[in-house]
Protein backbone atom coordinates (compact mmCIF):
# COMPACT_ATOMS: atom_id res chain seq x y z
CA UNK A 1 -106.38 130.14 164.04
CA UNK A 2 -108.27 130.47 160.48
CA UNK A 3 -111.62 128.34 159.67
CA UNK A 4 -110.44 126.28 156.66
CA UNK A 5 -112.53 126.74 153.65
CA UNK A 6 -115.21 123.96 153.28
CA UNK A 7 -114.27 122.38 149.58
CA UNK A 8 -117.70 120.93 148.53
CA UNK A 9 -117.14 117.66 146.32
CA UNK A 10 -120.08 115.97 144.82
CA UNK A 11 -119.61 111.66 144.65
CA UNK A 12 -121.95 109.53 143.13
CA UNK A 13 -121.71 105.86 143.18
CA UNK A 14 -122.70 102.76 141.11
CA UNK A 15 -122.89 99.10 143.17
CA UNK A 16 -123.51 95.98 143.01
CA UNK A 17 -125.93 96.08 145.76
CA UNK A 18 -127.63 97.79 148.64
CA UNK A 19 -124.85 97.61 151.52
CA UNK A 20 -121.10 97.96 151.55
CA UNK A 21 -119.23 94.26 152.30
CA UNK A 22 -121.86 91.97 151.13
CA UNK A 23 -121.72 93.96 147.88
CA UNK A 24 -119.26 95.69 145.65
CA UNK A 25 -119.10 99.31 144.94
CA UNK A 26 -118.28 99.60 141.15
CA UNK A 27 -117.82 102.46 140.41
CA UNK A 28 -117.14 106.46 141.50
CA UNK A 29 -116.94 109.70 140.17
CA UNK A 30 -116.96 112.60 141.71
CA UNK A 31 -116.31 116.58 141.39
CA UNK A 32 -116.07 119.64 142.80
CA UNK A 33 -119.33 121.32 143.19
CA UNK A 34 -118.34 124.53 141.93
CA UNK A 35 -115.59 123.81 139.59
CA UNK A 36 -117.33 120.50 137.74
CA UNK A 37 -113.87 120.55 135.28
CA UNK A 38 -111.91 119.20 138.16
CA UNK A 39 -113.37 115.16 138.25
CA UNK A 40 -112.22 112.09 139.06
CA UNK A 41 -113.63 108.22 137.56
CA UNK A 42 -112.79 105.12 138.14
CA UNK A 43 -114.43 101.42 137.95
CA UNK A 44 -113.38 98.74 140.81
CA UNK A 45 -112.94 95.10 141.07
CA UNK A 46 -115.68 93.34 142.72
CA UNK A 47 -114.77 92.45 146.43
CA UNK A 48 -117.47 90.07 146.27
CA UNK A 49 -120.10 88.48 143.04
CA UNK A 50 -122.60 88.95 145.03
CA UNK A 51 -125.35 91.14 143.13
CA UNK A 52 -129.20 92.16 142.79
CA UNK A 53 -129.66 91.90 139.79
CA UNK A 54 -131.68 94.93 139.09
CA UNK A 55 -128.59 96.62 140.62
CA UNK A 56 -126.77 95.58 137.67
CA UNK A 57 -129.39 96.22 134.88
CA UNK A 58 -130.05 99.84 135.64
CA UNK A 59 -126.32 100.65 135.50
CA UNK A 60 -125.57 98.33 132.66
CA UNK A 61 -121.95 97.14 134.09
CA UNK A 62 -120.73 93.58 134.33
CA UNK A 63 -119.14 92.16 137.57
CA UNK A 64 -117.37 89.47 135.05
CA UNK A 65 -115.91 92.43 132.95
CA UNK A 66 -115.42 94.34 135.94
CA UNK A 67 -113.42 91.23 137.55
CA UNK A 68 -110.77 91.91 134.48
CA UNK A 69 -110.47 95.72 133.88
CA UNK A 70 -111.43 97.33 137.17
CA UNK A 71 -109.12 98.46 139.66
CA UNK A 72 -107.86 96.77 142.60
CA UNK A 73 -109.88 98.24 145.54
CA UNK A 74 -106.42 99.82 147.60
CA UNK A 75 -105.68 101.49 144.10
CA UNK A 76 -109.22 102.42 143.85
CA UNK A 77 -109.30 104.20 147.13
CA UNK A 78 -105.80 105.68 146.80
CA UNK A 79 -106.24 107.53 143.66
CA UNK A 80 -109.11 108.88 144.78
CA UNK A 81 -107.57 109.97 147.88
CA UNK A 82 -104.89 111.51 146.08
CA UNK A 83 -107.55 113.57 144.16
CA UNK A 84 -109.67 114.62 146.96
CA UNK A 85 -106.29 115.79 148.21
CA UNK A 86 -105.54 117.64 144.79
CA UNK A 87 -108.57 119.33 144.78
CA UNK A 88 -108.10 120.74 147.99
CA UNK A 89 -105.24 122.33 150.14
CA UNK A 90 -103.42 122.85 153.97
CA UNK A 91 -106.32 125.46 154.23
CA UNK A 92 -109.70 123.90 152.39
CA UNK A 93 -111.37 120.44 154.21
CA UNK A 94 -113.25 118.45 151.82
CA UNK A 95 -117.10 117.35 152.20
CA UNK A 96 -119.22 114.33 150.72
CA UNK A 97 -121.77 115.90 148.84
CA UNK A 98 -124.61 113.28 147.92
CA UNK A 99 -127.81 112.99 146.50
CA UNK A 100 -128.97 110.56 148.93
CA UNK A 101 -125.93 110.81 150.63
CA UNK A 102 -126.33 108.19 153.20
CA UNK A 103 -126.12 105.41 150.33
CA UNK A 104 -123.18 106.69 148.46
CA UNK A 105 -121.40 107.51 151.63
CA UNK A 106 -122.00 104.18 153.46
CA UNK A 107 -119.89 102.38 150.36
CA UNK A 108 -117.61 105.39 150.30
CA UNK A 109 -116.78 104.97 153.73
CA UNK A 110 -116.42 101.28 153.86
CA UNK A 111 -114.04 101.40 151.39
CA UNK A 112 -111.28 104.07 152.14
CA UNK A 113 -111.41 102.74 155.85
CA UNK A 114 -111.03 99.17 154.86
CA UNK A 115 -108.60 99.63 151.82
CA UNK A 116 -106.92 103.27 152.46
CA UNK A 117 -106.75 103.19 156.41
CA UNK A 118 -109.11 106.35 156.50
CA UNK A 119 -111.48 108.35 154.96
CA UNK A 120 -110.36 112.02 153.63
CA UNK A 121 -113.77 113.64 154.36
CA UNK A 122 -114.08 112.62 158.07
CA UNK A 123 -117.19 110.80 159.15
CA UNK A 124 -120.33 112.98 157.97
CA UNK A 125 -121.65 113.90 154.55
CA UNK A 126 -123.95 116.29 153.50
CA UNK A 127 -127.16 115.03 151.95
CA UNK A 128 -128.44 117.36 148.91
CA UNK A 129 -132.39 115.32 149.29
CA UNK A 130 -131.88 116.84 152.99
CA UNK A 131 -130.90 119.94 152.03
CA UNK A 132 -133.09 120.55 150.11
CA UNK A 133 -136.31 119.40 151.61
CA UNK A 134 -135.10 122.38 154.81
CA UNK A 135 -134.54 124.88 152.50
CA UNK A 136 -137.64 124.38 150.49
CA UNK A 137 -140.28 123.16 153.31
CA UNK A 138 -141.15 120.20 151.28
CA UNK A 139 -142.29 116.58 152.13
CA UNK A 140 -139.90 113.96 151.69
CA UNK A 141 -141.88 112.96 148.32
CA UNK A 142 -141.06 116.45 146.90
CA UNK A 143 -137.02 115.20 147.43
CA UNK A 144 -136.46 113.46 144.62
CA UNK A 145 -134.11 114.22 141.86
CA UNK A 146 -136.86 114.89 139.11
CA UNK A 147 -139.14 116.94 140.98
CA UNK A 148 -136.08 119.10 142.30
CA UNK A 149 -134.49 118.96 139.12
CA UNK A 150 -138.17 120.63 137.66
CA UNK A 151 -138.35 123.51 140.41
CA UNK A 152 -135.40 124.62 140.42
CA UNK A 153 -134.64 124.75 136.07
CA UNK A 154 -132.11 122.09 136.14
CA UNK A 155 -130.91 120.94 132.68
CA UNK A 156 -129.25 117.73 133.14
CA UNK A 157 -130.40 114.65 134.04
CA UNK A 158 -129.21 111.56 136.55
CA UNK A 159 -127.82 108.71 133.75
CA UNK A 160 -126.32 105.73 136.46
CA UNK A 161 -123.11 106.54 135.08
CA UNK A 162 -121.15 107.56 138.30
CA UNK A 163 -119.53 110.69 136.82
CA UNK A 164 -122.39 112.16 135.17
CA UNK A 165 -124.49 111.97 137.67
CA UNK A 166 -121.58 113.67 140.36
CA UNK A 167 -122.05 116.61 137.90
CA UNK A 168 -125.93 116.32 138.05
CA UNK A 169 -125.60 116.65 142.03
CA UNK A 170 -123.52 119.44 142.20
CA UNK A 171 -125.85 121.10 139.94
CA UNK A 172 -128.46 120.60 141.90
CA UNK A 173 -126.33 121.52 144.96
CA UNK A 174 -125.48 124.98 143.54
CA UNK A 175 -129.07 125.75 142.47
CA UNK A 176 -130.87 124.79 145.67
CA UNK A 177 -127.57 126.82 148.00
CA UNK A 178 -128.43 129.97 145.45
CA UNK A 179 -132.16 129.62 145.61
């Protein structure tokens, strides 16, 4: 038997607020780490109105517009399924790549098991912040995005907006595996 080729894809998520079920995720994008072409985007219904409102301010979206043009969390999770499956094949298994991973993937999570009946990356992710901080020797302080984004020559930036800031991560996930 062959080990199956570990397909790194890098999701970022935008929410409503700080836990999955009392809040809505709103929206995901996501790539693959090492071929940043191949992305997927979509925006989500609210399962719920409830919202922090700072939340909502530093990602600009609306839960009202959201109500009318997102998608339907099952269709959500099943295109998104589909495209983790896409990106991969019989012989590559897909892993969560985060930049603090545990957030994204707790919403992540919550949602394919709830609305898709399973999740297609398991039950771990890989956290870059973690990664990072055991590659480098650094304190936790020295984990976030701007000072990592400064050491290692990054040129993009985190925005809020779900898809841009997938690419950001796997950026950052390439430099600090080839550092």
């Amino acid at each position: 038997m062959t080990e199956k080729r570990e397909v790194f894809i890098s999701v970022d998520v935008e929410t409503s607020g700080p836990i999955p079920g009392e809040f809505s995720m709103l929206t995901i994008g996501a790539c693959d780490a090492y071929r940043p072409d191949l992305v997927f985007e979509c925006s989500l219904k609210p399962i719920t109105m409830n919202a922090d409102p700072k939340a909502l301010e530093v990602t600009g979206l609306s839960l009202e517009v959201l109500s009318r043009t997102g998608l339907a969390p099952e269709l959500a999770m099943k295109r998104f399924g589909d495209w983790v499956s896409s990106v991969i094949d019989d012989d590559n298994t897909p892993v969560f790549v985060g930049f603090n991973a545990p957030f994204d993937w707790s919403f992540v999570n919550y949602y394919f098991w709830r609305y898709a009946g399973g999740n297609p990356f398991g039950f771990a992710a890989l956290d870059i912040k973690s990664l990072y901080m055991g590659a480098k020797k650094t304190s936790w302080k020295e984990t976030r995005s701007s000072a990592i984004k400064k050491r290692l020559g990054s040129q993009n930036d985190g925005t809020h907006n779900a898809l841009e800031d997938a690419k950001f991560q796997a950026e950052l996930f390439r430099l600090v595996r080839s550092s």
